[in-house]
C-alpha atoms as a PDB file:
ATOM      1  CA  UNK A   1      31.085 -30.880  20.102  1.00  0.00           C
ATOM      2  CA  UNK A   2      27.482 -32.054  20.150  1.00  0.00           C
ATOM      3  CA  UNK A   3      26.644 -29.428  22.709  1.00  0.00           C
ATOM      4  CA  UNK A   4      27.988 -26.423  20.590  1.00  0.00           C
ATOM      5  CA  UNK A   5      25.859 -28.367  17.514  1.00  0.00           C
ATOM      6  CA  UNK A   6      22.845 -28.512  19.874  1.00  0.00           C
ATOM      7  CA  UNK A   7      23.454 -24.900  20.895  1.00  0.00           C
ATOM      8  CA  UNK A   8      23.403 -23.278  17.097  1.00  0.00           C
ATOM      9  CA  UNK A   9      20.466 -25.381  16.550  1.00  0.00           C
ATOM     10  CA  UNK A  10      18.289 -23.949  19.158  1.00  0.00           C
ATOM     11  CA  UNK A  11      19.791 -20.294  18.149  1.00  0.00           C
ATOM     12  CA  UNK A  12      18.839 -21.388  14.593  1.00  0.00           C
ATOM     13  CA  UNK A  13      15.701 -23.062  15.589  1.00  0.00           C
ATOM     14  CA  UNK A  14      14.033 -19.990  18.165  1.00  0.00           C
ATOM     15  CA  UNK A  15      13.677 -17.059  15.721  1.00  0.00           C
ATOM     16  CA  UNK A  16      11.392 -19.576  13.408  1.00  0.00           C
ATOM     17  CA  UNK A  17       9.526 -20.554  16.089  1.00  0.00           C
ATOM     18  CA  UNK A  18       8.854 -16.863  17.748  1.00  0.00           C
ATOM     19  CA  UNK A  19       8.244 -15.518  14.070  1.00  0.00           C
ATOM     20  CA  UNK A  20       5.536 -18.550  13.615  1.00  0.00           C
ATOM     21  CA  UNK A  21       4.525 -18.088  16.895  1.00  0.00           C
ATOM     22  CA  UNK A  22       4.163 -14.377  16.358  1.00  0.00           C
ATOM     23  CA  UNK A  23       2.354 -14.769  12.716  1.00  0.00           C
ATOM     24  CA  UNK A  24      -0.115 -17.552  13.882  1.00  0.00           C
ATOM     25  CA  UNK A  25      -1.673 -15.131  16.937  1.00  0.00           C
ATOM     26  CA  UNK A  26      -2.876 -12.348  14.627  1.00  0.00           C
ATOM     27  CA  UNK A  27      -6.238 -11.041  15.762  1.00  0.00           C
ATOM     28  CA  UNK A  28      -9.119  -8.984  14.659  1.00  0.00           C
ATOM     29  CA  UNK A  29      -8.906  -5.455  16.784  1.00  0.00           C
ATOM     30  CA  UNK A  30      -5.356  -5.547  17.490  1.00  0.00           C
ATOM     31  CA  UNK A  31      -3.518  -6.794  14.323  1.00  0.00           C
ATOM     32  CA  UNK A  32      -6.162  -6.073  12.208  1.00  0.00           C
ATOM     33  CA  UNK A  33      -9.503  -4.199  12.059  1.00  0.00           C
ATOM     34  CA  UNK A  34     -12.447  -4.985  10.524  1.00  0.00           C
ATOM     35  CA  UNK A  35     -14.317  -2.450   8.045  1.00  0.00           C
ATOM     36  CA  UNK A  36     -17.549  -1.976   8.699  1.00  0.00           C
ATOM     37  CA  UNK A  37     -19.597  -1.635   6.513  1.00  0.00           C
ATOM     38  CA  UNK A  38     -17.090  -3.344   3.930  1.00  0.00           C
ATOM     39  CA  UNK A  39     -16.256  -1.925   0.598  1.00  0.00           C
ATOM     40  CA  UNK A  40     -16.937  -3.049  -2.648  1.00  0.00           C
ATOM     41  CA  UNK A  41     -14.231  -3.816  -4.543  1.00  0.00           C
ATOM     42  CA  UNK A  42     -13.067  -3.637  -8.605  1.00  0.00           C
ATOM     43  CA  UNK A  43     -13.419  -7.701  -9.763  1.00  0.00           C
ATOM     44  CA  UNK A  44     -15.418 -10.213  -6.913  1.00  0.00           C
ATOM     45  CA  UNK A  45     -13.600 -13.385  -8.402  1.00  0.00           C
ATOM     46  CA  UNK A  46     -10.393 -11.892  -7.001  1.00  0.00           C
ATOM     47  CA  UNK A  47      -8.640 -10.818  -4.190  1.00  0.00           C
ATOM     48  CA  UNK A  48      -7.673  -7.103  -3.935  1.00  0.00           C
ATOM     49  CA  UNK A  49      -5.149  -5.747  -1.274  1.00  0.00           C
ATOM     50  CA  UNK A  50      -5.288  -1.680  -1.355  1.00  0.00           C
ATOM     51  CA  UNK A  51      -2.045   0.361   0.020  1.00  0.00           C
ATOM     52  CA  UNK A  52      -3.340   3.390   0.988  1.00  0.00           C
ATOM     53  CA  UNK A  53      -0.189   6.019   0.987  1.00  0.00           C
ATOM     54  CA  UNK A  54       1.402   9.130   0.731  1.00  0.00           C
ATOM     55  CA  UNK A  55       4.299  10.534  -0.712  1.00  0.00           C
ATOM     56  CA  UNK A  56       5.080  12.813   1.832  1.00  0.00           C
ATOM     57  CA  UNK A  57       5.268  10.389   4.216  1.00  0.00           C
ATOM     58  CA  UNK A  58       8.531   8.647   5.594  1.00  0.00           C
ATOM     59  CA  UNK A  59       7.037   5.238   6.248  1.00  0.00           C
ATOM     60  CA  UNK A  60       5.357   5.000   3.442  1.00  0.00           C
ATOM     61  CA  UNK A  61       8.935   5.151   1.793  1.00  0.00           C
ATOM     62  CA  UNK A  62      10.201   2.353   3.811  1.00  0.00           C
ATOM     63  CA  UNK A  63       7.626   0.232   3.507  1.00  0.00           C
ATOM     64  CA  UNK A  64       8.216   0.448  -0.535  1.00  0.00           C
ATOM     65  CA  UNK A  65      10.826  -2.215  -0.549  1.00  0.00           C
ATOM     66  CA  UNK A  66       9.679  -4.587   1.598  1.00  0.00           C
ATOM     67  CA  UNK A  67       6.260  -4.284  -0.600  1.00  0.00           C
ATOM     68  CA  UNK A  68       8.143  -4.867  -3.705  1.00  0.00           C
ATOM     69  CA  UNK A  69       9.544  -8.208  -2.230  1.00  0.00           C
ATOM     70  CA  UNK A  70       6.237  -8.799  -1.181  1.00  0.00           C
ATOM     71  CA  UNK A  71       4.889  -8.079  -4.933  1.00  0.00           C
ATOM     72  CA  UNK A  72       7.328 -10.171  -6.768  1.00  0.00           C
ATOM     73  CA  UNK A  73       5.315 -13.417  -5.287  1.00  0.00           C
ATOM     74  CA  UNK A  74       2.029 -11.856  -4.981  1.00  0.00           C
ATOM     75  CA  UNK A  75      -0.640 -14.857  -6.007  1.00  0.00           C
ATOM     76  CA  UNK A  76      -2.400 -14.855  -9.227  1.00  0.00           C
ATOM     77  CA  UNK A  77      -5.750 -14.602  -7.401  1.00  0.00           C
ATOM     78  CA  UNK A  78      -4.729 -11.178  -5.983  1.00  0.00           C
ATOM     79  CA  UNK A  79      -4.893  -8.075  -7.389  1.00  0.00           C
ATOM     80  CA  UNK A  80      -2.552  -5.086  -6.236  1.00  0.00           C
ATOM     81  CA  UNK A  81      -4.111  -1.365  -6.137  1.00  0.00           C
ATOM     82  CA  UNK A  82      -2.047   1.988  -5.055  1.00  0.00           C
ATOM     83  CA  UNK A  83      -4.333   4.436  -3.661  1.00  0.00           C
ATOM     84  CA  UNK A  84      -3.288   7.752  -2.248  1.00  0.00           C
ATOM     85  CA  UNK A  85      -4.786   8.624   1.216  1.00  0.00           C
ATOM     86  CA  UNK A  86      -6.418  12.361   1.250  1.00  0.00           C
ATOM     87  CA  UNK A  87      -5.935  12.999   5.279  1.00  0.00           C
ATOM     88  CA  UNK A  88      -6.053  17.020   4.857  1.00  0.00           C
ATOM     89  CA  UNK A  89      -5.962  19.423   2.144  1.00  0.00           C
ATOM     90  CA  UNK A  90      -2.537  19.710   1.305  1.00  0.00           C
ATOM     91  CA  UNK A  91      -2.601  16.058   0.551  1.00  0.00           C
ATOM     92  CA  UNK A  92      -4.181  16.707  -2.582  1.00  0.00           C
ATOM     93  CA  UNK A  93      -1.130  17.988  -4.849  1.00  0.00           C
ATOM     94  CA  UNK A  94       0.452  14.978  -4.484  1.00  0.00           C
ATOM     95  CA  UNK A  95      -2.386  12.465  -4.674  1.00  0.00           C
ATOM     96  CA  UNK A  96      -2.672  14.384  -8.589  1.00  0.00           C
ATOM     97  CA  UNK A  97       0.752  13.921  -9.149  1.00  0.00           C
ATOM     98  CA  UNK A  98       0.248  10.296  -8.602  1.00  0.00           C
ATOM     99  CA  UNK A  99      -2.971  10.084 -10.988  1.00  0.00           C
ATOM    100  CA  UNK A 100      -1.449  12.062 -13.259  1.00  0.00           C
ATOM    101  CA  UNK A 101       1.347   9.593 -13.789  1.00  0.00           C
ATOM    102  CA  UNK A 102      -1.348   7.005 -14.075  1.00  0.00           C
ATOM    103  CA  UNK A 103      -3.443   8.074 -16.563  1.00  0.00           C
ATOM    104  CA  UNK A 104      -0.270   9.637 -18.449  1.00  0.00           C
ATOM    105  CA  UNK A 105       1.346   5.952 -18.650  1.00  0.00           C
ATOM    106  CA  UNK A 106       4.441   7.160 -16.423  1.00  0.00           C
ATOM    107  CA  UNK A 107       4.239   5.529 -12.901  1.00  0.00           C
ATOM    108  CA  UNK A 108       7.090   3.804 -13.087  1.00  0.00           C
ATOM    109  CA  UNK A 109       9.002   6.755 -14.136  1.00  0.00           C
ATOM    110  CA  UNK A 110       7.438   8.945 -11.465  1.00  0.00           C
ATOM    111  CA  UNK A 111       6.664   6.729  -8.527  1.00  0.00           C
ATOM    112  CA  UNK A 112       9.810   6.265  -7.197  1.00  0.00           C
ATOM    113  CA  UNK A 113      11.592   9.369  -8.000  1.00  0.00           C
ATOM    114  CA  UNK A 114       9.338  11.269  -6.591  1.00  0.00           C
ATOM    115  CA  UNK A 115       9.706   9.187  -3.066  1.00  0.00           C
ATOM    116  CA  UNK A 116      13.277   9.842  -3.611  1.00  0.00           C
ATOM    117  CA  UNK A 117      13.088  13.369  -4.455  1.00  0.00           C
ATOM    118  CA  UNK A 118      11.013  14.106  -1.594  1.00  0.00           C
ATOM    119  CA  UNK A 119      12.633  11.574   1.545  1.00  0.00           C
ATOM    120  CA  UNK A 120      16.575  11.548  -0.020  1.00  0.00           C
ATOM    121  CA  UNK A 121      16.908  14.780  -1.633  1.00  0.00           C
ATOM    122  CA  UNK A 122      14.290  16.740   0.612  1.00  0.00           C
ATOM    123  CA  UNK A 123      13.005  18.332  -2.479  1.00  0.00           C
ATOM    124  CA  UNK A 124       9.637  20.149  -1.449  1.00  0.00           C
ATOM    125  CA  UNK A 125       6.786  20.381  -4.068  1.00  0.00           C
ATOM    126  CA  UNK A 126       4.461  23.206  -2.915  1.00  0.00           C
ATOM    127  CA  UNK A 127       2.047  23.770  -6.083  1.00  0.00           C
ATOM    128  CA  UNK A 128       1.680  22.506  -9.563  1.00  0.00           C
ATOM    129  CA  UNK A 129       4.452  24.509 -10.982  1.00  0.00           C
ATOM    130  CA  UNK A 130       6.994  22.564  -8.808  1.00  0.00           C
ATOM    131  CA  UNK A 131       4.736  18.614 -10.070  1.00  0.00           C
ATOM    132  CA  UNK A 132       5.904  20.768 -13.862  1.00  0.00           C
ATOM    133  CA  UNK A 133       8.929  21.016 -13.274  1.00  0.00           C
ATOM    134  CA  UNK A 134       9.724  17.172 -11.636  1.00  0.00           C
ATOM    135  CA  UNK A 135       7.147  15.102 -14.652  1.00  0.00           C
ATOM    136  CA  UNK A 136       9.651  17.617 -16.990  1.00  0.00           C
ATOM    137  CA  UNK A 137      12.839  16.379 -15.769  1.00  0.00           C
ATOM    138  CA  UNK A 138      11.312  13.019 -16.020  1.00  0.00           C
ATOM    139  CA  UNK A 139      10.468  13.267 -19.773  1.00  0.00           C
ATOM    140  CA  UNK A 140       7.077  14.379 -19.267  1.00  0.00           C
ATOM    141  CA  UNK A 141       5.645  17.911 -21.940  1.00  0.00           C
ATOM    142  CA  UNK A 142       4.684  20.523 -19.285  1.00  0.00           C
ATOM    143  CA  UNK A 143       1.554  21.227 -21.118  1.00  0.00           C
ATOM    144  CA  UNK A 144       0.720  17.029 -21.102  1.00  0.00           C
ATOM    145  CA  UNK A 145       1.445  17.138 -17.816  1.00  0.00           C
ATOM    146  CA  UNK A 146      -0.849  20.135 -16.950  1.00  0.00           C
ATOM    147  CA  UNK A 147      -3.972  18.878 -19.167  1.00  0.00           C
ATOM    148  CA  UNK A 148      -3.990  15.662 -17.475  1.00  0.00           C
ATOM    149  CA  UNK A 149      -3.212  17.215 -13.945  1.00  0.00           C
ATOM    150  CA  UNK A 150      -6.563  19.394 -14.891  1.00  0.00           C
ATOM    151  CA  UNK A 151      -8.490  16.195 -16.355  1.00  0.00           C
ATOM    152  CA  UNK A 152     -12.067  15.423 -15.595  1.00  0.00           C
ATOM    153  CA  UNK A 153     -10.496  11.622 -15.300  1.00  0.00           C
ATOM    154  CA  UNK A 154      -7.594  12.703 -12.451  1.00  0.00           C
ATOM    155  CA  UNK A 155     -10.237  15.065 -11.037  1.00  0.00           C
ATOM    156  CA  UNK A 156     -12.459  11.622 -10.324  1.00  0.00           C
ATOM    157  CA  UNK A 157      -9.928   9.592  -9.070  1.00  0.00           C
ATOM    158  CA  UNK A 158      -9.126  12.116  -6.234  1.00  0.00           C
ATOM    159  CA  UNK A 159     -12.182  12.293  -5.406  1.00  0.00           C
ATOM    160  CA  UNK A 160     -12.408   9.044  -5.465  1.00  0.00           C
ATOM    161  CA  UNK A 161      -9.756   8.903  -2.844  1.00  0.00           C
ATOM    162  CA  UNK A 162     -11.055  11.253  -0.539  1.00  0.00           C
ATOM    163  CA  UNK A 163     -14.005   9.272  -0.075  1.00  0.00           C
ATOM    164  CA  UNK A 164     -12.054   6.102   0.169  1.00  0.00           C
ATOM    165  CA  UNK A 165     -10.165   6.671   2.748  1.00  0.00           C
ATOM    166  CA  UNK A 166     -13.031   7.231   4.627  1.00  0.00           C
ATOM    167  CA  UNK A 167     -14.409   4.518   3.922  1.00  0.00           C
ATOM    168  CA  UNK A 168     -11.618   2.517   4.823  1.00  0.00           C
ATOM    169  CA  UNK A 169     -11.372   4.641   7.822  1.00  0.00           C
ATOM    170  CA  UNK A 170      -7.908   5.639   7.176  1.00  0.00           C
ATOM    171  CA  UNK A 171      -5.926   7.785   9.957  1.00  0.00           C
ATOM    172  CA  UNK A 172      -2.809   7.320   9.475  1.00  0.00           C
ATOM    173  CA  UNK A 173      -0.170   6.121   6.513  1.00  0.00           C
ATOM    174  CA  UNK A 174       0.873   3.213   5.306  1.00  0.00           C
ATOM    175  CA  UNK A 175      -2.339   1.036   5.365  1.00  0.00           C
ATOM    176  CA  UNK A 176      -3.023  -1.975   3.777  1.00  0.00           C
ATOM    177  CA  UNK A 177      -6.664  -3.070   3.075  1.00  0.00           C
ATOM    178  CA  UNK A 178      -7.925  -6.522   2.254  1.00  0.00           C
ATOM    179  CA  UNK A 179     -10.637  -6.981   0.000  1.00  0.00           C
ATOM    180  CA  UNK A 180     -12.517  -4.076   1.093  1.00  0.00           C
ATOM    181  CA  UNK A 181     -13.259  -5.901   4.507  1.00  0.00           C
ATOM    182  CA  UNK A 182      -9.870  -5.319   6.740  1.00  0.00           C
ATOM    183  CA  UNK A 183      -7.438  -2.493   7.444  1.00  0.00           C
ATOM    184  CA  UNK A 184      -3.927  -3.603   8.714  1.00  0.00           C
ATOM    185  CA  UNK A 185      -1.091  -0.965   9.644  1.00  0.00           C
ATOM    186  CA  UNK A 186       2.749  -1.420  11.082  1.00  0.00           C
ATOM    187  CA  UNK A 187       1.817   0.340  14.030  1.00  0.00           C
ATOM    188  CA  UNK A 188      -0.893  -2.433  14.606  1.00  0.00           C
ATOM    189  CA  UNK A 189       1.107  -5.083  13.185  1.00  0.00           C
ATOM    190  CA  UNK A 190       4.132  -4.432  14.786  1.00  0.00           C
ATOM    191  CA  UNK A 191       6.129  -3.701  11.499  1.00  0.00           C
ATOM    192  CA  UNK A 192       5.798  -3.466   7.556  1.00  0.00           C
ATOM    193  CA  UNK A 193       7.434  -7.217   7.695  1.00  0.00           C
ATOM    194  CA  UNK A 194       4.954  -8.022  10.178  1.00  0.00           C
ATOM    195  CA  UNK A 195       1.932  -6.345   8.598  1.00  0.00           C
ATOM    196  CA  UNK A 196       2.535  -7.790   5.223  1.00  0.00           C
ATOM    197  CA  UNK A 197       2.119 -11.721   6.895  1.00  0.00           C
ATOM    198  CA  UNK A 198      -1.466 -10.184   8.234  1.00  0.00           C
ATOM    199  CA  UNK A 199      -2.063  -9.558   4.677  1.00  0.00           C
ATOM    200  CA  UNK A 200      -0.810 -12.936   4.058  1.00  0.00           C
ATOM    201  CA  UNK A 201      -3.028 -14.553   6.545  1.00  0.00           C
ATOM    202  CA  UNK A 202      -6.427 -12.751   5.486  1.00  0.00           C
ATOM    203  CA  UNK A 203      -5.700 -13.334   1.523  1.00  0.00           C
ATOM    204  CA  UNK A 204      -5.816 -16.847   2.928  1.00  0.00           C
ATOM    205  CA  UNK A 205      -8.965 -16.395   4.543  1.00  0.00           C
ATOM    206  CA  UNK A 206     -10.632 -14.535   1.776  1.00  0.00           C
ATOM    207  CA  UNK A 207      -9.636 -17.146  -0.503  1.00  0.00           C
ATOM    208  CA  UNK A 208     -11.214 -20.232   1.533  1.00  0.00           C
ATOM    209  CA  UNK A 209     -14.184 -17.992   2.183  1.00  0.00           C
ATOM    210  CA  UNK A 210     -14.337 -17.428  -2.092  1.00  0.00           C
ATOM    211  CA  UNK A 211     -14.104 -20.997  -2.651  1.00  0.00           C
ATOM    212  CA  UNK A 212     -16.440 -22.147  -0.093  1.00  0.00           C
ATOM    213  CA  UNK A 213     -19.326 -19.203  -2.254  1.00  0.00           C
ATOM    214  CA  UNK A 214     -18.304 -21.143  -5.293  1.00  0.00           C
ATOM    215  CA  UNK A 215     -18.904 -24.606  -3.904  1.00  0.00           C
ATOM    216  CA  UNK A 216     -22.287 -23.531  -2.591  1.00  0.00           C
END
């Protein structure tokens, strides 16, 4: 009897140990890389994490959940940015279709539906007509959907993406970013579980580094 306790304890026991074993070793260049130089980013007293993503792409879609559990205990200290990734032209549409939302008050109608649209229903969105047509179905005017897709303000933020990512020296999607100073990834990681306790462990670091500035 005590052997088949001692056995399900060390069953029990090994995961935790290979998973803290596995989160303690993270390392700059193969977990993580540094951006050089780093980026400034929107409030200095705080923390900012950046996921740089696209809607088009599959694992970006499956990272979404584990980000949301990821979100729902996110520290006060950190602030949580969406940023599309511009890696080619036809990137574009659907980096508007997420400004659009945001400046239209609507992400949380359109951000998920249109993952869902595109990865479960393989709906294809090939030009602003097709964006029309989705925001519509969504509760969204056609024509407030295609002044805002045409605003100076989503124009901007585009842009602003293009040069972003980079910055960030983004080539591939789903990246995560650390206050403007690292760039983590599941393929560097090892997974989007993985990549999110990288994010973890340089919030950490970010946060001692803020504190010691303060005590200074």
């Amino acid at each position: 009897m005590k052997r088949i306790l001692l056995t399900g304890l060390i069953l029990l026991v090994t995961p935790l140990l290979s998973l803290a074993a596995a989160t303690s070793g993270f390392d700059e260049g193969i977990e993580y890389q540094v951006i050089d130089p780093p980026q400034p980013t929107s409030d200095p007293k705080h923390i900012e994490v950046v996921e740089m993503f696209w809607y088009g792409c599959p694992h970006c879609y499956q990272l979404e959940p584990v980000l949301a559990d990821w979100l729902k205990n996110k520290p006060a200290d950190v602030d949580f940015v969406r940023m599309p990734a511009i890696l080619g032209p036809r990137w574009e549409l659907l980096t508007r279709a997420y400004y659009t939302a945001d400046l239209l008050g609507v992400s949380d109608e359109i951000h998920k539906p249109l993952f869902e649209a595109i990865h479960d229903k393989r709906q294809s969105f090939r030009d602003e007509n097709d964006l029309a047509k989705f925001f519509a179905e969504h509760g969204v005017d056609e024509k407030t959907f295609r002044d805002a897709y045409h605003s100076f303000g989503v124009a901007a933020k585009v842009n602003r993406s293009r040069q972003m990512t980079q910055r960030y020296g983004i080539t591939g999607v789903p990246a995560l970013i650390v206050n403007g100073k690292y760039r983590t990834s599941a393929s560097t990681a090892g997974s989007h579980e993985l990549m999110l306790k990288v994010v973890d462990k340089l919030v950490a670091q970010e946060r001692d580094a803020l504190a010691k500035a303060v005590g200074q």
